[in-house]
PDB file of N, CA and C in Angstrom:
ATOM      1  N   UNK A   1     107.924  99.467 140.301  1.00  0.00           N
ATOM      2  CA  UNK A   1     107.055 100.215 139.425  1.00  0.00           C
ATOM      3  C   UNK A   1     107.805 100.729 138.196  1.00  0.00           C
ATOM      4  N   UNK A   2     108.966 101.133 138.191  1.00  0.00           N
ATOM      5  CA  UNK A   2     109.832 101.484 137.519  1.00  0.00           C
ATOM      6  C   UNK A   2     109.906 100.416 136.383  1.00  0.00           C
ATOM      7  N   UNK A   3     110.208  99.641 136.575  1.00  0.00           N
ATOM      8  CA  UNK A   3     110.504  98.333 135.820  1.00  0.00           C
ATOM      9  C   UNK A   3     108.868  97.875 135.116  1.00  0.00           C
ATOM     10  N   UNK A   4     108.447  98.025 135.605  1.00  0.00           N
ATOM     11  CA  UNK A   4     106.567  97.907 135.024  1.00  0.00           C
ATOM     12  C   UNK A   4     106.896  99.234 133.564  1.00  0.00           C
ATOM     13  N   UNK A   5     106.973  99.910 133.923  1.00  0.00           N
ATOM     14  CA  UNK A   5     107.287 101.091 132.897  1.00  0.00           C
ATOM     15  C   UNK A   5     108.139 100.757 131.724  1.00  0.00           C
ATOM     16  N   UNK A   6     109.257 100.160 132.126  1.00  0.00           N
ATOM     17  CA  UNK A   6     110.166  99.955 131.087  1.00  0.00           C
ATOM     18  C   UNK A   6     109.942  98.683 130.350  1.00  0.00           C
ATOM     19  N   UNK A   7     109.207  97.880 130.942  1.00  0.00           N
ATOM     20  CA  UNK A   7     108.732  96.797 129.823  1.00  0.00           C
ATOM     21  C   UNK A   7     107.613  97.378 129.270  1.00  0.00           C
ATOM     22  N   UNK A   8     106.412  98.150 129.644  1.00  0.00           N
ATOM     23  CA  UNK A   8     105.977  99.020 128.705  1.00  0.00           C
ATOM     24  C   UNK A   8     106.388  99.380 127.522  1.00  0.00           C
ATOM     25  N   UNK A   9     107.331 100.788 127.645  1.00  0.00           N
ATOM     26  CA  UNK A   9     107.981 100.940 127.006  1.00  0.00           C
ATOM     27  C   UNK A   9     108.439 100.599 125.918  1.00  0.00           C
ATOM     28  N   UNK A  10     109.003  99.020 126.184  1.00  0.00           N
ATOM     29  CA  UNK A  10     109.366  98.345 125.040  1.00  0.00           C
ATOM     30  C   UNK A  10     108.360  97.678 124.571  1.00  0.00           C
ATOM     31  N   UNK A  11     106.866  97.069 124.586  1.00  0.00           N
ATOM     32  CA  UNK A  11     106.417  96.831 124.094  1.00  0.00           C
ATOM     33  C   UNK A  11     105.709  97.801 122.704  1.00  0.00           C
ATOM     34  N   UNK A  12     105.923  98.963 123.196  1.00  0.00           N
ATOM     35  CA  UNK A  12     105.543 100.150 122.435  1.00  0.00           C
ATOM     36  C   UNK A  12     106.609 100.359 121.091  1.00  0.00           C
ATOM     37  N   UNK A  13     108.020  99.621 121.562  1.00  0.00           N
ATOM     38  CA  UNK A  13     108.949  99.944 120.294  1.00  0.00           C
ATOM     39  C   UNK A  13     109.048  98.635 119.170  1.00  0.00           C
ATOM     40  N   UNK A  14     108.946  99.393 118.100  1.00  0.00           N
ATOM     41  CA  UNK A  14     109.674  98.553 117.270  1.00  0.00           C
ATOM     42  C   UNK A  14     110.491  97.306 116.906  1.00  0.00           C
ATOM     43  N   UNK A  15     110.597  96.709 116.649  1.00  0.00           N
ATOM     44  CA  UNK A  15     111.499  95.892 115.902  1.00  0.00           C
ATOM     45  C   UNK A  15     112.058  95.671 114.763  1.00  0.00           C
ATOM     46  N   UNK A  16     111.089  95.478 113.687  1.00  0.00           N
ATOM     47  CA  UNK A  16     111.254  95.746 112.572  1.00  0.00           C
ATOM     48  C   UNK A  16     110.437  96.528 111.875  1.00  0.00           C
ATOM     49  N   UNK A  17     110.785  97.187 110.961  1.00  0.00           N
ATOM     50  CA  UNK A  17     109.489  98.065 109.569  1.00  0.00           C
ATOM     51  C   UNK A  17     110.379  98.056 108.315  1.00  0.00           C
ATOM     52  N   UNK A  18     108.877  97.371 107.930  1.00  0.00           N
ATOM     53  CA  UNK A  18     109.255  96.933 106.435  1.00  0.00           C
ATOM     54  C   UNK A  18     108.329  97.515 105.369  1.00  0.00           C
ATOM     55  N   UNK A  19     108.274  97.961 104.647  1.00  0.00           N
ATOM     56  CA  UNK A  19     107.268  99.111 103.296  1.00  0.00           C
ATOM     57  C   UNK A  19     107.128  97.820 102.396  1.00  0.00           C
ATOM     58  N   UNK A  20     106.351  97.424 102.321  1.00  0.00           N
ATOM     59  CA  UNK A  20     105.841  95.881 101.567  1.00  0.00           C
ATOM     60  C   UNK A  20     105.212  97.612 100.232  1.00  0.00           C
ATOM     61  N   UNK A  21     106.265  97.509  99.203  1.00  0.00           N
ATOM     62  CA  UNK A  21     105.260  98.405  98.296  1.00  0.00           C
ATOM     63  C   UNK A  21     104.138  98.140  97.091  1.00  0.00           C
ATOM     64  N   UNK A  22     104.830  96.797  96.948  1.00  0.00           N
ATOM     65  CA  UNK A  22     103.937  95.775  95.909  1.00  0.00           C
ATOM     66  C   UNK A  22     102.170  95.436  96.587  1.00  0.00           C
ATOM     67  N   UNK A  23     102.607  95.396  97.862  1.00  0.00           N
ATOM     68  CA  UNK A  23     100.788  95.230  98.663  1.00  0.00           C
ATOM     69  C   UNK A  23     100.144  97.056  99.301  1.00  0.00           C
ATOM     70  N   UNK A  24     101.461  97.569  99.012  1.00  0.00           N
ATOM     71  CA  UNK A  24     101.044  98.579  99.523  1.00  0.00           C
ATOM     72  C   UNK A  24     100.476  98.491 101.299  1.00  0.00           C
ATOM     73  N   UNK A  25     101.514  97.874 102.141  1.00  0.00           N
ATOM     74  CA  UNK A  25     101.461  97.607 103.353  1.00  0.00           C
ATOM     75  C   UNK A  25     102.500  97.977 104.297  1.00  0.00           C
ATOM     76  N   UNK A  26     102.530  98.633 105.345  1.00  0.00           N
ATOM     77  CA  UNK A  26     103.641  98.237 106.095  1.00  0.00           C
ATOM     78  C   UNK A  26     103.412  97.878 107.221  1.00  0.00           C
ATOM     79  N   UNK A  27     104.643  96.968 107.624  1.00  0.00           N
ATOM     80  CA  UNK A  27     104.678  95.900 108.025  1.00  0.00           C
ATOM     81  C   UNK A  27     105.344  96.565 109.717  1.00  0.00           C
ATOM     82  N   UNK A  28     105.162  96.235 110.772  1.00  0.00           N
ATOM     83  CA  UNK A  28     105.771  96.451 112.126  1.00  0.00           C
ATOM     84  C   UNK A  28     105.629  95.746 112.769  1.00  0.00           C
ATOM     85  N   UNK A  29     107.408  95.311 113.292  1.00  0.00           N
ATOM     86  CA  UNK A  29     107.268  94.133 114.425  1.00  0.00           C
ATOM     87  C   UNK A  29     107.467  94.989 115.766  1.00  0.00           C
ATOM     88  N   UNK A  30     106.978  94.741 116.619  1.00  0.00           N
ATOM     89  CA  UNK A  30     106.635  95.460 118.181  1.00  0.00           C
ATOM     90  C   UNK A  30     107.853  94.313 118.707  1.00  0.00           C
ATOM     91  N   UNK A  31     108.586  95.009 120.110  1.00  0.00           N
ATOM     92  CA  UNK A  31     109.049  94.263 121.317  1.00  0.00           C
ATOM     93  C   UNK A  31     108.401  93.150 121.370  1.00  0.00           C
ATOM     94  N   UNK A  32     106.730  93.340 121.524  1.00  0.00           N
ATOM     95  CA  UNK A  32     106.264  92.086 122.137  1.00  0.00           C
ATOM     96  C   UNK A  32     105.595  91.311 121.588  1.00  0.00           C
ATOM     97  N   UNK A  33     106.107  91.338 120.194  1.00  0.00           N
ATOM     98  CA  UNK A  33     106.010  89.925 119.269  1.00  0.00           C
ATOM     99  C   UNK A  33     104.354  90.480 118.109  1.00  0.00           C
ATOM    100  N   UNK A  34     104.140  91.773 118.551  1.00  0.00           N
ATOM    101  CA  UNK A  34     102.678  91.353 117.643  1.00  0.00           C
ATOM    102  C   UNK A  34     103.519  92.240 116.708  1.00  0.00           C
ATOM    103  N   UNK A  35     102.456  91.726 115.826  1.00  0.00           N
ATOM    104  CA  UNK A  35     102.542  92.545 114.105  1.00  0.00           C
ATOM    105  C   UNK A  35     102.234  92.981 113.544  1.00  0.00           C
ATOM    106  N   UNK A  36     102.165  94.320 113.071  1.00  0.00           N
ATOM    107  CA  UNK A  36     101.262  95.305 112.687  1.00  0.00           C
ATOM    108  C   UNK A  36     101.275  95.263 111.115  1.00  0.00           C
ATOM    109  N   UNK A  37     100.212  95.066 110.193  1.00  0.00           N
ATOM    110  CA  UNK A  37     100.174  95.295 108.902  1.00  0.00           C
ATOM    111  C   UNK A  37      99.146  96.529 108.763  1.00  0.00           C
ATOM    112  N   UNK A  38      99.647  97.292 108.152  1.00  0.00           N
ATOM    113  CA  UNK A  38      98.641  98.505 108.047  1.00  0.00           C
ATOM    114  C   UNK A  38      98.701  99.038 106.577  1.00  0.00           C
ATOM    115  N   UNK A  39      97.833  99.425 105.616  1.00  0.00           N
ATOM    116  CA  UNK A  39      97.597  99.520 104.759  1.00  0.00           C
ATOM    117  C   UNK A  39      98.432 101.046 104.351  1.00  0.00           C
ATOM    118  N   UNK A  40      98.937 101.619 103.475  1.00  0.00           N
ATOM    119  CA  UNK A  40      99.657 102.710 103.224  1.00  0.00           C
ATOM    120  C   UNK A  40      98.235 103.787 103.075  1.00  0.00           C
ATOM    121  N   UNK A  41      97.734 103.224 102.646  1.00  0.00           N
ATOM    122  CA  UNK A  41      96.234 104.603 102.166  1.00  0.00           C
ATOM    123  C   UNK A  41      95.514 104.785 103.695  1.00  0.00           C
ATOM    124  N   UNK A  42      95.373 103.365 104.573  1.00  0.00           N
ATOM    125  CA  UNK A  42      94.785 103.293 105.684  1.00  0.00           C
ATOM    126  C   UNK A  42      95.632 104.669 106.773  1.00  0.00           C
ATOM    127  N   UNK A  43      97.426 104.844 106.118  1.00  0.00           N
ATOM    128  CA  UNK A  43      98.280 105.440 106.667  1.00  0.00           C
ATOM    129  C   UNK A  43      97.886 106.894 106.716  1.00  0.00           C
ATOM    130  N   UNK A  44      97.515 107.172 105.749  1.00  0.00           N
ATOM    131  CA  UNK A  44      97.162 108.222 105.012  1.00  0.00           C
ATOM    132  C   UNK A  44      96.005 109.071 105.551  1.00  0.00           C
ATOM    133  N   UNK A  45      95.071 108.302 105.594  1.00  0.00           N
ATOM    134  CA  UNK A  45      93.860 108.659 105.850  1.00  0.00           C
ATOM    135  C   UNK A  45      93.774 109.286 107.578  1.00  0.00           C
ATOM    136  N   UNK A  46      94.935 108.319 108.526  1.00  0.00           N
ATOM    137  CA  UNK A  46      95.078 108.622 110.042  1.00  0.00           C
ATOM    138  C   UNK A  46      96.018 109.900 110.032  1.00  0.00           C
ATOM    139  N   UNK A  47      96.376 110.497 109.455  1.00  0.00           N
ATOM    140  CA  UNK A  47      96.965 111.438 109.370  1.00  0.00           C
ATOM    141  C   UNK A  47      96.949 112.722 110.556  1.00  0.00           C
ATOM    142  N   UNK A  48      97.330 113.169 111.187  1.00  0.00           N
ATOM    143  CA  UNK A  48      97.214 113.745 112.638  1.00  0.00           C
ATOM    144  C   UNK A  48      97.823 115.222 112.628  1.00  0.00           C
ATOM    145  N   UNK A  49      98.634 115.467 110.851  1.00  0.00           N
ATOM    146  CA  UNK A  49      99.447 116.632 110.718  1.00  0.00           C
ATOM    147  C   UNK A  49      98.312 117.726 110.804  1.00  0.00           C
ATOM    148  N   UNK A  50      98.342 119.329 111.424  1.00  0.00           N
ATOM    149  CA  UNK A  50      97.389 120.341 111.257  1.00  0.00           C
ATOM    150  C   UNK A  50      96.658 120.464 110.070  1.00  0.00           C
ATOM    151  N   UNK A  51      97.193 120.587 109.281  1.00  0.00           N
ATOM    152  CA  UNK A  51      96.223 120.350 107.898  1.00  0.00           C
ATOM    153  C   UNK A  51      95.185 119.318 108.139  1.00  0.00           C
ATOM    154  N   UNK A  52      94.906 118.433 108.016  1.00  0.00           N
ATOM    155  CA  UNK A  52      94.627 117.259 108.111  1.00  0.00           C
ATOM    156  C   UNK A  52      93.358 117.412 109.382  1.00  0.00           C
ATOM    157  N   UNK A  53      93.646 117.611 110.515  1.00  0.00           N
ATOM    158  CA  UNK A  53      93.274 117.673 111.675  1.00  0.00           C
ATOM    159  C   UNK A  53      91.967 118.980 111.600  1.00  0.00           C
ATOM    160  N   UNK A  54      92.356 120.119 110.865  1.00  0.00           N
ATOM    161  CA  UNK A  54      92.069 120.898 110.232  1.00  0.00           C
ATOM    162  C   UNK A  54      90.351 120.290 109.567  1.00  0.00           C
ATOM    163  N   UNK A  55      91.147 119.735 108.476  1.00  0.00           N
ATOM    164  CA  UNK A  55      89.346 119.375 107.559  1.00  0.00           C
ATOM    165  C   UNK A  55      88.774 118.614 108.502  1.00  0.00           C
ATOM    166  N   UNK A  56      89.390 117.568 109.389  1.00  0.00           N
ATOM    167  CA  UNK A  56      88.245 116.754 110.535  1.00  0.00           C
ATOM    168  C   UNK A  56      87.205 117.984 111.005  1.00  0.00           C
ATOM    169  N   UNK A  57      88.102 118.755 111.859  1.00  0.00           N
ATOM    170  CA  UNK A  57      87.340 119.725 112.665  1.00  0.00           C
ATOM    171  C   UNK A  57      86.297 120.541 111.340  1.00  0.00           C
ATOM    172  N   UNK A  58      86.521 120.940 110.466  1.00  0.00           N
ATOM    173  CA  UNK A  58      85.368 121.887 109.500  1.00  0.00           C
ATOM    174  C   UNK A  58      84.332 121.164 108.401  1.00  0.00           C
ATOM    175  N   UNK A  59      84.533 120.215 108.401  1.00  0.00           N
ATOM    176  CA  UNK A  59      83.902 118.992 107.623  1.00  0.00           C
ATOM    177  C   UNK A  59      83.683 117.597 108.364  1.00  0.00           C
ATOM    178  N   UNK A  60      84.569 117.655 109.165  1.00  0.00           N
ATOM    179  CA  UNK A  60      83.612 116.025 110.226  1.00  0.00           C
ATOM    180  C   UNK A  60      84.222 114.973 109.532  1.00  0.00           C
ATOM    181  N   UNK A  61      85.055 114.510 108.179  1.00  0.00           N
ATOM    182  CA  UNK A  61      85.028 113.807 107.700  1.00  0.00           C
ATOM    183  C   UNK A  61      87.092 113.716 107.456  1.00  0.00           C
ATOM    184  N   UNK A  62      87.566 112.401 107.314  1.00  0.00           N
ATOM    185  CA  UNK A  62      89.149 112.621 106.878  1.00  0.00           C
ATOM    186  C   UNK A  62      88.981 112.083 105.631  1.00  0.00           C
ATOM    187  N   UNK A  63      90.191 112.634 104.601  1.00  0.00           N
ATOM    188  CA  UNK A  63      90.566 112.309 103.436  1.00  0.00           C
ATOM    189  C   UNK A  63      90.376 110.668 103.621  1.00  0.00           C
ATOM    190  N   UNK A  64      89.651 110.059 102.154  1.00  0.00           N
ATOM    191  CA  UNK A  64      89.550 109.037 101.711  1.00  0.00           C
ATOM    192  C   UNK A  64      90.474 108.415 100.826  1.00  0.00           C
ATOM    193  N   UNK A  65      91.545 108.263 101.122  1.00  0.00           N
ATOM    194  CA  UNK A  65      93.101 108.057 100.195  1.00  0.00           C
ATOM    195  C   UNK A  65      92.547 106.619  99.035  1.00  0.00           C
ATOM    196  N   UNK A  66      93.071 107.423  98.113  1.00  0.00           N
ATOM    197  CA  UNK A  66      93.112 106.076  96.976  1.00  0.00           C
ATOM    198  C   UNK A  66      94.171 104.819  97.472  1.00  0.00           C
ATOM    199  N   UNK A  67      93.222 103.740  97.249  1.00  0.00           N
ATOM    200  CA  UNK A  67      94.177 102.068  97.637  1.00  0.00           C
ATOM    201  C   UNK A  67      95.437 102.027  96.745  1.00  0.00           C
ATOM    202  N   UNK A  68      95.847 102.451  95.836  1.00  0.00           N
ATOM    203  CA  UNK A  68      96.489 102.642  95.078  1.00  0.00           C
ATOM    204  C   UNK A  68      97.912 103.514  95.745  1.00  0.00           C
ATOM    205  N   UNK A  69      97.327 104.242  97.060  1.00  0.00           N
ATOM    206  CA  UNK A  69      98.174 104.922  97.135  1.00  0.00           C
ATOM    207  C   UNK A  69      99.391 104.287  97.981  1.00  0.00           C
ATOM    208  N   UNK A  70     100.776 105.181  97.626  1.00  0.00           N
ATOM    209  CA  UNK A  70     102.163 104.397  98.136  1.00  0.00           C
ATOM    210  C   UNK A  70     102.487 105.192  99.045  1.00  0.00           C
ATOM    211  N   UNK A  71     103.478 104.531 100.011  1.00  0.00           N
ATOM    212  CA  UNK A  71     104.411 105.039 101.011  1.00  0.00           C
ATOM    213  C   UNK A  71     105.737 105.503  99.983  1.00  0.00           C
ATOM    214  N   UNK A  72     106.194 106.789 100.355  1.00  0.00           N
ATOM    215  CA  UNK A  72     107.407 107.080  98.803  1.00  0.00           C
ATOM    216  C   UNK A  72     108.751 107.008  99.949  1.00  0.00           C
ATOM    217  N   UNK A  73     108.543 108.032 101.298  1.00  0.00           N
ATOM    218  CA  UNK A  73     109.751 107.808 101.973  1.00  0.00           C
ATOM    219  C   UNK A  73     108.988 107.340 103.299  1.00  0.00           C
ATOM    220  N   UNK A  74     110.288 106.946 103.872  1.00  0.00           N
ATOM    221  CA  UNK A  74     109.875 106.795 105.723  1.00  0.00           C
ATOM    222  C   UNK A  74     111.074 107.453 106.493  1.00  0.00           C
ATOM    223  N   UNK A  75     111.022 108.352 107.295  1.00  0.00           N
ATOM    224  CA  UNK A  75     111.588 109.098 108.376  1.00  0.00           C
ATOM    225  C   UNK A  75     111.769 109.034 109.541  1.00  0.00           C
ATOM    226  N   UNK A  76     112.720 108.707 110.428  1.00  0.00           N
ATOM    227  CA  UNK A  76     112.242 108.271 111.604  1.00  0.00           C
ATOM    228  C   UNK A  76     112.586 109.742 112.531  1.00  0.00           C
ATOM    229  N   UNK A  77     111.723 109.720 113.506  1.00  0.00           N
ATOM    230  CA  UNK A  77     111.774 110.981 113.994  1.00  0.00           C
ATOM    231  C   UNK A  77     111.972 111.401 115.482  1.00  0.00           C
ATOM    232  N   UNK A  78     113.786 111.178 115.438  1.00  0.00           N
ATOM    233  CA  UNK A  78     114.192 110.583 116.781  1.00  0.00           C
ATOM    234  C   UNK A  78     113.945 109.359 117.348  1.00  0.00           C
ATOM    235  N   UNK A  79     113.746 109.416 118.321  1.00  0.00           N
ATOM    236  CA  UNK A  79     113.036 108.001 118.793  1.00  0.00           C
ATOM    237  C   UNK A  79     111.878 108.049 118.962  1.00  0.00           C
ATOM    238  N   UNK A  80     110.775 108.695 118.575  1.00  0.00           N
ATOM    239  CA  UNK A  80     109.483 108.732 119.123  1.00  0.00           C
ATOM    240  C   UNK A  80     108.088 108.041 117.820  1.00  0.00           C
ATOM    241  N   UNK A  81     109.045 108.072 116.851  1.00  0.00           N
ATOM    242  CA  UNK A  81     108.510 107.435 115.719  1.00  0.00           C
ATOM    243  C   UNK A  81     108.834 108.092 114.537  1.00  0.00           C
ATOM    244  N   UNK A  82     107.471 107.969 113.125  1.00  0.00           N
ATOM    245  CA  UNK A  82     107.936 108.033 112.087  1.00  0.00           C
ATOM    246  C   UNK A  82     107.402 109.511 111.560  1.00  0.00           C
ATOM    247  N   UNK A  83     107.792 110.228 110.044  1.00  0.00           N
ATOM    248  CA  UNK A  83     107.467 110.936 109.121  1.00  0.00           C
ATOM    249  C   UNK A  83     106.925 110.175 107.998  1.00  0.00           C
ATOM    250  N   UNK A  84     106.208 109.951 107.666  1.00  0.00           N
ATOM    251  CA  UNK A  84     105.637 109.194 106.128  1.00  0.00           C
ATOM    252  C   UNK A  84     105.555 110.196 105.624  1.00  0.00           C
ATOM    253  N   UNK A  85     105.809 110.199 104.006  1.00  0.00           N
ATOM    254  CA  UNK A  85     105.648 111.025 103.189  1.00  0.00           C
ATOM    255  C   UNK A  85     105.007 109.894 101.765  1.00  0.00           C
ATOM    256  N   UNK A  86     103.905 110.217 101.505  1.00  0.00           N
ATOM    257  CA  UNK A  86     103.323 109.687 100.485  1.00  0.00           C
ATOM    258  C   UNK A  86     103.273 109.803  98.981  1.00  0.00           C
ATOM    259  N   UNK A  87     103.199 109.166  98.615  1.00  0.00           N
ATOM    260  CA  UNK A  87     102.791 109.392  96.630  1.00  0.00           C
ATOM    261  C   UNK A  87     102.539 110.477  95.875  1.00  0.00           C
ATOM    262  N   UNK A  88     101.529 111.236  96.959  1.00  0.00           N
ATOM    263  CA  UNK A  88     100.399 112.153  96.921  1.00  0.00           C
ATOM    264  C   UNK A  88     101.113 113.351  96.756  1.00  0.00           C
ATOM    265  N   UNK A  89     102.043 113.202  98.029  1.00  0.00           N
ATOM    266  CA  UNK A  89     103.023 114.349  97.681  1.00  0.00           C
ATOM    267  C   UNK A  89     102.722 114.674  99.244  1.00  0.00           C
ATOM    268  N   UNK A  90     102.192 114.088  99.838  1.00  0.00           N
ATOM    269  CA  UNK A  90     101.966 114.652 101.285  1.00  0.00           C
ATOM    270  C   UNK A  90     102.605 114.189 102.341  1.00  0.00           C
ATOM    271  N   UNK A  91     103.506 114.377 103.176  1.00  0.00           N
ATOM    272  CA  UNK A  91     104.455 114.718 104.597  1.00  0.00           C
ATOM    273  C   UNK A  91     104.823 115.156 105.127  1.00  0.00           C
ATOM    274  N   UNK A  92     103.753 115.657 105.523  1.00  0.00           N
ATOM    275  CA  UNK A  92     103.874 116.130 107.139  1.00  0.00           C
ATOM    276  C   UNK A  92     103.050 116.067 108.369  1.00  0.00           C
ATOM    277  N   UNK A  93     102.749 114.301 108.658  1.00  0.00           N
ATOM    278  CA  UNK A  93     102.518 114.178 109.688  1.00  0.00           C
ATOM    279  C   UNK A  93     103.545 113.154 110.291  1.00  0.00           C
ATOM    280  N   UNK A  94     103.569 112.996 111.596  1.00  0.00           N
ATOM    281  CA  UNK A  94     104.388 112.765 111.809  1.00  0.00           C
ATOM    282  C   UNK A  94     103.806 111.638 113.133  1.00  0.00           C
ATOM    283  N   UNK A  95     103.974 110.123 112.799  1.00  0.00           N
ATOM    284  CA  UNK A  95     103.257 109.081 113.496  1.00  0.00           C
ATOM    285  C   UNK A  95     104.048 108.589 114.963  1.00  0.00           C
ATOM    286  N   UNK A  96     103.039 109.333 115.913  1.00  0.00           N
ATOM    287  CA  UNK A  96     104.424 108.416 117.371  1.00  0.00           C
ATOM    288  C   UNK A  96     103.893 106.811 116.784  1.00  0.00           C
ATOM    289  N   UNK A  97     105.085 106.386 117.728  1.00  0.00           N
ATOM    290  CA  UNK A  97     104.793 104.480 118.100  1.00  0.00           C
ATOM    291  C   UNK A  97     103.456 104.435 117.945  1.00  0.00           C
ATOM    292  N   UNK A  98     102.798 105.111 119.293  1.00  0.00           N
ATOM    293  CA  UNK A  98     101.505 104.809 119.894  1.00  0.00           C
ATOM    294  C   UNK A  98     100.549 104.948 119.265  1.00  0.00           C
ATOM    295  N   UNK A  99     100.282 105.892 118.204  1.00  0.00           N
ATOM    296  CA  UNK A  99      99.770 105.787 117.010  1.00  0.00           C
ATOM    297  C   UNK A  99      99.549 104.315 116.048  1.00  0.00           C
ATOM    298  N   UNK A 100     100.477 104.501 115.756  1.00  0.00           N
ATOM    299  CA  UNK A 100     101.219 103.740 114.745  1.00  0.00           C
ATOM    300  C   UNK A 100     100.698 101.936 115.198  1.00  0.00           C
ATOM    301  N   UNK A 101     100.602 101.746 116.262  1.00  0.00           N
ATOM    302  CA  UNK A 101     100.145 100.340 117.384  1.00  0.00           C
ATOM    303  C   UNK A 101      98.876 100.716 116.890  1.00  0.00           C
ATOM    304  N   UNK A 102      98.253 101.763 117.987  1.00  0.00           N
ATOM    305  CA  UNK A 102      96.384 102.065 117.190  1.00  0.00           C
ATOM    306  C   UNK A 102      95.826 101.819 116.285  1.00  0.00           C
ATOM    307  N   UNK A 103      96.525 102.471 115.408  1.00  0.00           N
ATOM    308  CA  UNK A 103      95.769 102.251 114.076  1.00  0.00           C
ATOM    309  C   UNK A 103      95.963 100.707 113.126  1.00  0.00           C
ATOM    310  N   UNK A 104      96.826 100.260 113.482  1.00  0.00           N
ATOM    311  CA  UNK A 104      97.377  98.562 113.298  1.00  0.00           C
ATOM    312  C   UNK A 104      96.514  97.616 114.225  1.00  0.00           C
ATOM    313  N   UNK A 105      95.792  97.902 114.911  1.00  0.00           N
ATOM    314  CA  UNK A 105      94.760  97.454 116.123  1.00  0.00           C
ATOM    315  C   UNK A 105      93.414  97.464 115.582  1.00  0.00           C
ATOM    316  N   UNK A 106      93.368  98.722 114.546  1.00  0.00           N
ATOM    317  CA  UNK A 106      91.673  98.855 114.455  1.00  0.00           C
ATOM    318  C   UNK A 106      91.749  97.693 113.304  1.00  0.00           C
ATOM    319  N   UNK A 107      89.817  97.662 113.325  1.00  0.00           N
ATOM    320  CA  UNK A 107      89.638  96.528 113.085  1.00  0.00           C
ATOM    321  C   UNK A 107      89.628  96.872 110.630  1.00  0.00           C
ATOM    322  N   UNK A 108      89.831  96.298 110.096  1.00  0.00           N
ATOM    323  CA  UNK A 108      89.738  96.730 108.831  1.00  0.00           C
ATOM    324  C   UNK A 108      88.755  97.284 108.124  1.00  0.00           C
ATOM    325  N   UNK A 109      88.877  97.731 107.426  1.00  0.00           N
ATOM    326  CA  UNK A 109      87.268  98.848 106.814  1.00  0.00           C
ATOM    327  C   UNK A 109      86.551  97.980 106.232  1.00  0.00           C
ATOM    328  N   UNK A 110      85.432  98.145 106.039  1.00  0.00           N
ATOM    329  CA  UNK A 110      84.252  97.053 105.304  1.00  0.00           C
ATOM    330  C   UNK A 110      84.855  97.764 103.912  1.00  0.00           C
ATOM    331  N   UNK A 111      84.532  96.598 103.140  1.00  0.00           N
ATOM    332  CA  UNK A 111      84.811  97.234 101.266  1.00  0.00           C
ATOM    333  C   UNK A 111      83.365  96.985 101.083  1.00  0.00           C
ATOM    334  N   UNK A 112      83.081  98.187 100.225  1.00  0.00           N
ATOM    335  CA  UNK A 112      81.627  97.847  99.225  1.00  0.00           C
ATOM    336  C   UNK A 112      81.490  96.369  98.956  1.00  0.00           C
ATOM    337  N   UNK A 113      80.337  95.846  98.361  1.00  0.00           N
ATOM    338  CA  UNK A 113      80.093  94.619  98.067  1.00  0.00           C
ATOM    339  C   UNK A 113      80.046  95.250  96.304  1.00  0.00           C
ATOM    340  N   UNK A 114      80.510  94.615  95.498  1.00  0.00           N
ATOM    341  CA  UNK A 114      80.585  94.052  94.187  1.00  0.00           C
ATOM    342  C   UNK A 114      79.210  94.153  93.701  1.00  0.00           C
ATOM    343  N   UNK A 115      78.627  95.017  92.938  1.00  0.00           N
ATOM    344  CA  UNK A 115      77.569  94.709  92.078  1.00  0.00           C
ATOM    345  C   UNK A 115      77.123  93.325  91.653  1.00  0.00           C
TER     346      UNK A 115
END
């Protein structure tokens, strides 16, 4: 059972992360081969810091981050994952792995249709 756990585990970690800033993407390779592309604004918007968590609960609704927007630093925070700090000027939330897998999982936002 033990060993069930620890390949867990590693499927949950990392491999590589890469800040693609020209697409405004970053990029995560997992243990177990999948690949996470997640949008920096998409980053933004999952945001989990009290502030943040805050307007969900009193408005129902999370910040709608401009596509435009960049990843400025990345932090890693121990081993449990990252700090993003954005464009915006905003960092301080702070993304476990397991997060970070989630939100690279959901499925992509519909865009308006074009007049």
């Amino acid at each position: 059972m033990a060993a069930d756990a620890t390949a867990a585990d590693r499927v949950a970690e990392p491999v590589s992360i890469v800040s693609h800033q020209g697409s405004g993407v970053l990029e995560i390779v997992w243990a177990d081969d999948h690949r996470s592309r997640i949008a920096h604004a998409r980053l933004r918007e999952q945001c989990r810091c009290a502030a943040c968590e805050s307007q969900w609960r009193r408005q129902g609704t999370r910040l709608q981050a401009d596509p435009g927007l960049r990843l400025a630093q990345i932090h890693p925070v121990s081993v449990q994952g990252l700090n993003l700090v954005f464009s915006d000027g905003h960092g301080r939330g702070i993304y476990p792995w397991s997060l970070l897998r989630q939100i690279g999982e959901l499925p992509e936002p519909l865009t308006p249709a074009s007049p």
